[in-house]
C-alpha atoms as a PDB file:
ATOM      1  CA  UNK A   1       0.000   0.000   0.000  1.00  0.00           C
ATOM      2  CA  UNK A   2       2.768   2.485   0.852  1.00  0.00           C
ATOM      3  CA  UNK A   3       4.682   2.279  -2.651  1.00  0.00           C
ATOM      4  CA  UNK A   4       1.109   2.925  -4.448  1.00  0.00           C
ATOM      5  CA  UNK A   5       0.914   6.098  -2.274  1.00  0.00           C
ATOM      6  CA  UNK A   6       4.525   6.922  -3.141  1.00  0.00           C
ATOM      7  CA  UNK A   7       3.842   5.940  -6.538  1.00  0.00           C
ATOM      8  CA  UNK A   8       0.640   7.899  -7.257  1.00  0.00           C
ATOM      9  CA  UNK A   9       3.047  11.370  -5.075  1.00  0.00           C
ATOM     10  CA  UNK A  10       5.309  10.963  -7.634  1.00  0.00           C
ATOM     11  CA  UNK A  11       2.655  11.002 -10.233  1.00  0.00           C
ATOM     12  CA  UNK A  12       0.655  13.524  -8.424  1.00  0.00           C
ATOM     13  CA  UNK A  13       4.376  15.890  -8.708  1.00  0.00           C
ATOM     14  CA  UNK A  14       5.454  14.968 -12.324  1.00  0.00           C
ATOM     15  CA  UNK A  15       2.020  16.364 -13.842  1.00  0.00           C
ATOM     16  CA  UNK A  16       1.767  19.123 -11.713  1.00  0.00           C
ATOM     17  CA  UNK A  17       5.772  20.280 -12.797  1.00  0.00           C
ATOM     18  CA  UNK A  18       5.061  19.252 -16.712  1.00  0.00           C
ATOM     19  CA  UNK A  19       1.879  21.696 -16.199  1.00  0.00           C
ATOM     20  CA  UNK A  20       3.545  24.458 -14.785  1.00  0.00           C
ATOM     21  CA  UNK A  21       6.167  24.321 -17.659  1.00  0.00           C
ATOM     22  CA  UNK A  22       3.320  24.815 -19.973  1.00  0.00           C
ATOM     23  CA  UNK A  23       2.285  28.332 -18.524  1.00  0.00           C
ATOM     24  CA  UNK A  24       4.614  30.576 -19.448  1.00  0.00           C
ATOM     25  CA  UNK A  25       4.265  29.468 -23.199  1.00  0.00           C
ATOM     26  CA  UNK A  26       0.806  29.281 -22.748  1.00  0.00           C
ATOM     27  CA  UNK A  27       0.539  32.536 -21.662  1.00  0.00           C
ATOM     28  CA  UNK A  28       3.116  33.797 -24.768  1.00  0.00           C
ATOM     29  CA  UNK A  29       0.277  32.377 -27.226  1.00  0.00           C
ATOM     30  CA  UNK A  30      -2.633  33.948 -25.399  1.00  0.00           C
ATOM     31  CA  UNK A  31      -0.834  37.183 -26.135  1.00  0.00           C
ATOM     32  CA  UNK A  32       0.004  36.366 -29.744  1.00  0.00           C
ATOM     33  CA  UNK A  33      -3.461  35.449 -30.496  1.00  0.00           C
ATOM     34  CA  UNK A  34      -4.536  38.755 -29.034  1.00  0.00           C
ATOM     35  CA  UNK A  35      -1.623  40.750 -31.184  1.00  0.00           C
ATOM     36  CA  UNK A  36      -3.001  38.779 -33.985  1.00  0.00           C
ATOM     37  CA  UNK A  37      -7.081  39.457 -33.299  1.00  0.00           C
ATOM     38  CA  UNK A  38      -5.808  42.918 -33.031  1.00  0.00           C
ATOM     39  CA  UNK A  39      -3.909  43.066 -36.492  1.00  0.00           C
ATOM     40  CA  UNK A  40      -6.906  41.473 -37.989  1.00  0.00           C
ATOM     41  CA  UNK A  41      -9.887  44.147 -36.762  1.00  0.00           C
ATOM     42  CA  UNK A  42      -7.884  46.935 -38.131  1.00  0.00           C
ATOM     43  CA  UNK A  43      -6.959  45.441 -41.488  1.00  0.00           C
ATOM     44  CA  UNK A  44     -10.473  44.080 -41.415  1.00  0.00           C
ATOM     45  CA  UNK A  45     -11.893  47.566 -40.716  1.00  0.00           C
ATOM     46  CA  UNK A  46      -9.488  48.921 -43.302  1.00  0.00           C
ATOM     47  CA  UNK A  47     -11.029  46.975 -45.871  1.00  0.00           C
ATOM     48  CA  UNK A  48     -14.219  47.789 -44.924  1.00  0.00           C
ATOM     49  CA  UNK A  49     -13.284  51.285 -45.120  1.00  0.00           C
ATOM     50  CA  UNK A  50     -11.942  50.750 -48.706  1.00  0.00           C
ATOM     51  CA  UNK A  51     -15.359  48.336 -49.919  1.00  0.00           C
ATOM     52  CA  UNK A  52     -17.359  51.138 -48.613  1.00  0.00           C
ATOM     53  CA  UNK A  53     -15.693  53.393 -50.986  1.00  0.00           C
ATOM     54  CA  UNK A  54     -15.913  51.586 -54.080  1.00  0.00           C
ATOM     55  CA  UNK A  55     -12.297  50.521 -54.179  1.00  0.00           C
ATOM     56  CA  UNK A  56     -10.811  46.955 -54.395  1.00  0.00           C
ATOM     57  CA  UNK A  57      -9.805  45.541 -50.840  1.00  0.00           C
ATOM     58  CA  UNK A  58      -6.581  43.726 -50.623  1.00  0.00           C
ATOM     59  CA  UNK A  59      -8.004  39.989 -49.770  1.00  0.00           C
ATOM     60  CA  UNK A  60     -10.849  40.119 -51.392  1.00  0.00           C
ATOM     61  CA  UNK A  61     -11.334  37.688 -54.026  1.00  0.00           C
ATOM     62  CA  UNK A  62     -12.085  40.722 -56.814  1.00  0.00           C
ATOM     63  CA  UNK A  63      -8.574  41.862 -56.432  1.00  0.00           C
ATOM     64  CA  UNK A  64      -7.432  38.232 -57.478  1.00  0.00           C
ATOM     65  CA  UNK A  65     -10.416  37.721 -59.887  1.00  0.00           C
ATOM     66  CA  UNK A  66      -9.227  40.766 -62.313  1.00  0.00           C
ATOM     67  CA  UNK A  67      -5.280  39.643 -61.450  1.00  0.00           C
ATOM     68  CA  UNK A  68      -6.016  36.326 -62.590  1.00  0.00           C
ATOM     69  CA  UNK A  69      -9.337  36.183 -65.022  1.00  0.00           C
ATOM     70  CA  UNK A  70      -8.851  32.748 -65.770  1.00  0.00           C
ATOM     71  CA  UNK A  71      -9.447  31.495 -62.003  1.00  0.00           C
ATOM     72  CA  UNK A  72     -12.018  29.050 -61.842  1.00  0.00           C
ATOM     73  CA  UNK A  73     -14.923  30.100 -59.097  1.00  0.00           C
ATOM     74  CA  UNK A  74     -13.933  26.615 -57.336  1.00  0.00           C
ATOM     75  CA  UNK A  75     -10.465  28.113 -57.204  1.00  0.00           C
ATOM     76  CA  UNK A  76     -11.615  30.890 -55.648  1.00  0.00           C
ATOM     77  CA  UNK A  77     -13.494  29.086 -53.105  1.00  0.00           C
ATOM     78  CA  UNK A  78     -10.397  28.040 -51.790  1.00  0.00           C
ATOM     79  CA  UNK A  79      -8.484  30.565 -51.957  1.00  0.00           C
ATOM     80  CA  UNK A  80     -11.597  32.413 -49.755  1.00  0.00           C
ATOM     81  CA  UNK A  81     -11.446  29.248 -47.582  1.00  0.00           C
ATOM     82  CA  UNK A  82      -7.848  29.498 -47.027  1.00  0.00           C
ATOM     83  CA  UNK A  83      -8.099  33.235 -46.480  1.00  0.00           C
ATOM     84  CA  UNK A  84     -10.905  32.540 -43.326  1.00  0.00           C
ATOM     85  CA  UNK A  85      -8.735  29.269 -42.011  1.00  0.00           C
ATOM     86  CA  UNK A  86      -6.250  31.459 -39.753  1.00  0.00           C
ATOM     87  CA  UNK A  87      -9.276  33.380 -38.457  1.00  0.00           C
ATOM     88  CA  UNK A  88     -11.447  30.465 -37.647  1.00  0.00           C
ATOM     89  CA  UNK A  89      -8.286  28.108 -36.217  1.00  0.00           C
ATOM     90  CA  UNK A  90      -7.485  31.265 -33.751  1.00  0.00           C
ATOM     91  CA  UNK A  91     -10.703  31.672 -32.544  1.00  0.00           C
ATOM     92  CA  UNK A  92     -11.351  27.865 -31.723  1.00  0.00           C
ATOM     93  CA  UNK A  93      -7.978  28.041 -30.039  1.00  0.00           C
ATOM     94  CA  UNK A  94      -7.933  31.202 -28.075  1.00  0.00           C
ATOM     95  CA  UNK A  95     -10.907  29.502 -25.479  1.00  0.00           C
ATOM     96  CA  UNK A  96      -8.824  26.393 -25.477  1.00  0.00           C
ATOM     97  CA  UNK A  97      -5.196  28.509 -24.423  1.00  0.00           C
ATOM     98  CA  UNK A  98      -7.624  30.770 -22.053  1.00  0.00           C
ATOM     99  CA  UNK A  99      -8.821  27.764 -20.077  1.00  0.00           C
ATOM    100  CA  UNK A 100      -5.587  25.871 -20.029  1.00  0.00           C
ATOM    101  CA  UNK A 101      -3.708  29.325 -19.072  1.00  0.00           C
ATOM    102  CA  UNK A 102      -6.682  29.516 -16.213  1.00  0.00           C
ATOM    103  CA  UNK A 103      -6.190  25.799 -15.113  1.00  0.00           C
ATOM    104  CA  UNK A 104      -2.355  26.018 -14.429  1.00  0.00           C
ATOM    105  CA  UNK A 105      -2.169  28.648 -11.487  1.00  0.00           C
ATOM    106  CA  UNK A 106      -5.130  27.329 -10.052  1.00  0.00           C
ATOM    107  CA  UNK A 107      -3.323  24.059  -8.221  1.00  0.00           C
ATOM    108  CA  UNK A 108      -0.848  26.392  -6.571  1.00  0.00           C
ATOM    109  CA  UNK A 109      -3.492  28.792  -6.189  1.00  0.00           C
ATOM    110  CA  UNK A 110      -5.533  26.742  -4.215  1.00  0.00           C
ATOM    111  CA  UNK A 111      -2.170  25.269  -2.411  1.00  0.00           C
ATOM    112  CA  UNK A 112      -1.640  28.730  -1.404  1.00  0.00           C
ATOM    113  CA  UNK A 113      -5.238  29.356  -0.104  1.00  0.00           C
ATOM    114  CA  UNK A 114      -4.355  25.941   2.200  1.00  0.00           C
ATOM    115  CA  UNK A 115      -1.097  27.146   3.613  1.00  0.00           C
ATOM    116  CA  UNK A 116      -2.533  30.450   3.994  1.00  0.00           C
ATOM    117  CA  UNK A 117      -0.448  32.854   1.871  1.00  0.00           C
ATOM    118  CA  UNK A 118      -3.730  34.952   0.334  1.00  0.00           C
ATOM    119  CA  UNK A 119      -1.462  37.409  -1.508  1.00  0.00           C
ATOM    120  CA  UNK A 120       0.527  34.311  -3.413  1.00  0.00           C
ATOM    121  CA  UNK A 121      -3.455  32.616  -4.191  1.00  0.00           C
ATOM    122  CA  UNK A 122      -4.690  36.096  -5.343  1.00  0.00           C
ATOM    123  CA  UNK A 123      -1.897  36.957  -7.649  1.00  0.00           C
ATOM    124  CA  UNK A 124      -1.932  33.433  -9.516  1.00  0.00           C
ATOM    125  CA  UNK A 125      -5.519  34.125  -9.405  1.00  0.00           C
ATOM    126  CA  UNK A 126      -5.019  37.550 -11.146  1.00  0.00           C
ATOM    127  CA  UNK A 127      -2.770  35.864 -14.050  1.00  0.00           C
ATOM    128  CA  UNK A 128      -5.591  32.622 -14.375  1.00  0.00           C
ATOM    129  CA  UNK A 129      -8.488  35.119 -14.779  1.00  0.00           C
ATOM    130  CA  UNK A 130      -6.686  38.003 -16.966  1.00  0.00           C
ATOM    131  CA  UNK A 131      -5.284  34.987 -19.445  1.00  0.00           C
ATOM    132  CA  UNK A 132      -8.760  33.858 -19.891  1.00  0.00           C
ATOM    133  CA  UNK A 133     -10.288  37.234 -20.366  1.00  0.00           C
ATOM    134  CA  UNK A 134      -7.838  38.467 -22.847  1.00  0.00           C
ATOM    135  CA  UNK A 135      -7.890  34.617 -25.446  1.00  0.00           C
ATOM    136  CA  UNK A 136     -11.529  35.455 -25.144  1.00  0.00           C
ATOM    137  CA  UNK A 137     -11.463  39.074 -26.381  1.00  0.00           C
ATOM    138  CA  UNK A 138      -8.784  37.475 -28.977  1.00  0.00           C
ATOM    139  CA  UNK A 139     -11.289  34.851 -29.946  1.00  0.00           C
ATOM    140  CA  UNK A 140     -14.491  37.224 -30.148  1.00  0.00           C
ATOM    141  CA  UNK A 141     -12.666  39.574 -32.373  1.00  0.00           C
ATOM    142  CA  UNK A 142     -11.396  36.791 -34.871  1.00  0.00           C
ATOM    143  CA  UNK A 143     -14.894  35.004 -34.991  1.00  0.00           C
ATOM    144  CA  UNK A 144     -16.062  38.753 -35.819  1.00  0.00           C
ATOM    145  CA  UNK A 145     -13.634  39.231 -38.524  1.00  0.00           C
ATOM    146  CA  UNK A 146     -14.164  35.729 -40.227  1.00  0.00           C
ATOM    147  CA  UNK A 147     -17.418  36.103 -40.108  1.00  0.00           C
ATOM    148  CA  UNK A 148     -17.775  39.761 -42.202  1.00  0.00           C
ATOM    149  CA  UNK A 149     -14.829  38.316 -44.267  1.00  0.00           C
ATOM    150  CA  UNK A 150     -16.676  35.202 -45.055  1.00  0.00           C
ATOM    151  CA  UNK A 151     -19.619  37.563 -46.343  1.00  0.00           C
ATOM    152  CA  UNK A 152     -17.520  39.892 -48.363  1.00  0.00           C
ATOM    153  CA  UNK A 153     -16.357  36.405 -50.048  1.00  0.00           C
ATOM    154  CA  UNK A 154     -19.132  35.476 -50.707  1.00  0.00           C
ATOM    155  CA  UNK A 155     -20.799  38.709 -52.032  1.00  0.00           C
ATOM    156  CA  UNK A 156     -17.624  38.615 -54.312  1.00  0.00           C
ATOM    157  CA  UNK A 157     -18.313  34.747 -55.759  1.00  0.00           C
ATOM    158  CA  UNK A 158     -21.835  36.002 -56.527  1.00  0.00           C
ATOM    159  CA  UNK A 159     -21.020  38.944 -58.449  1.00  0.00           C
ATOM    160  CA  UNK A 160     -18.029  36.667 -60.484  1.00  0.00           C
ATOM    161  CA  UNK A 161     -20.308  34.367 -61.219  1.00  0.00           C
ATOM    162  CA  UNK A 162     -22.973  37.252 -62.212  1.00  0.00           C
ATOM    163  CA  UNK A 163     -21.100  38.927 -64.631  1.00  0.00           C
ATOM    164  CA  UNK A 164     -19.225  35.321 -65.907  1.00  0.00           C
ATOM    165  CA  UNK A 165     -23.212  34.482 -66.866  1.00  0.00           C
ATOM    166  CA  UNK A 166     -23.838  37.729 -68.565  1.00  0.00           C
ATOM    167  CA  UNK A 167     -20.567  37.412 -70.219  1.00  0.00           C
ATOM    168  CA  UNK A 168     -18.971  40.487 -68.676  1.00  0.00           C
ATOM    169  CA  UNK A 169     -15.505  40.495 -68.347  1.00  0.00           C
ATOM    170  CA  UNK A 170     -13.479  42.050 -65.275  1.00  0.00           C
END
């Protein structure tokens, strides 16, 4: 019985170091993903800026259309697809960094609350709960952008395809 209790201590200490060496790179992607969400909104609202006033945007699938007339629309499907797959990948795995950046200090945190040190518990609290909030922020903003970029896309395939029927060129 004792070596199962040593045994499962030793356990018990191995995850709990191999999860604290996860944090600090953890926490470097949390605030990559938000540099990232943040790069995104403003070229996103640049765009917006430049659809609004008539004038090709730089990703949008116009731009390549008159580049390239002989594009297929299934070809630029994909190329739309592949433009949206950065957005939609960061904001599936911003919520997943948040929680995992949230689940690491909480062990000591809790540790701390038992041996009594409050200030230790409340400051690994403060980095748990800020980690989360800011992937979240990260992830909202990204779902946002891929979302009005996946419209634009789409408003551009329909008018390809319109003036392809009508026999319009670009």
């Amino acid at each position: 019985m004792r070596a199962a209790t040593g045994l499962s201590s030793t356990l018990e200490s191995g995850l709990a170091v191999i999860a604290q060496a996860f944090l600090t790179p953890v926490l470097w992607l949390v605030v990559g993903l938000f540099v990232y969400a943040l790069w995104i909104v403003g070229a996103t609202l640049c765009a917006a800026w430049q659809r609004r006033r008539g004038e090709a945007g730089g990703f949008g699938l116009k731009v390549r259309h008159t580049a390239d007339p002989a594009l297929t629309v299934d070809a630029l499907e994909h190329l739309a697809w592949r433009q949206l797959q950065p957005l939609r990948l960061g904001a599936k795995v911003a919520p997943l960094l948040g929680l995992v950046a949230t689940l690491i200090p909480m062990g000591p945190a809790l540790q701390a609350v038992a041996g009594g040190t409050l200030d230790d518990a409340a400051r690994r609290l403060a980095v748990a709960f800020s980690a989360v909030t800011v992937a979240l922020i990260a992830a909202s903003a990204l779902h946002v952008a891929a979302q009005v970029r996946r419209r634009w896309h789409a408003a551009d395939l329909r008018a390809i395809e319109a003036e392809r029927a009508a026999g319009e060129p670009w």
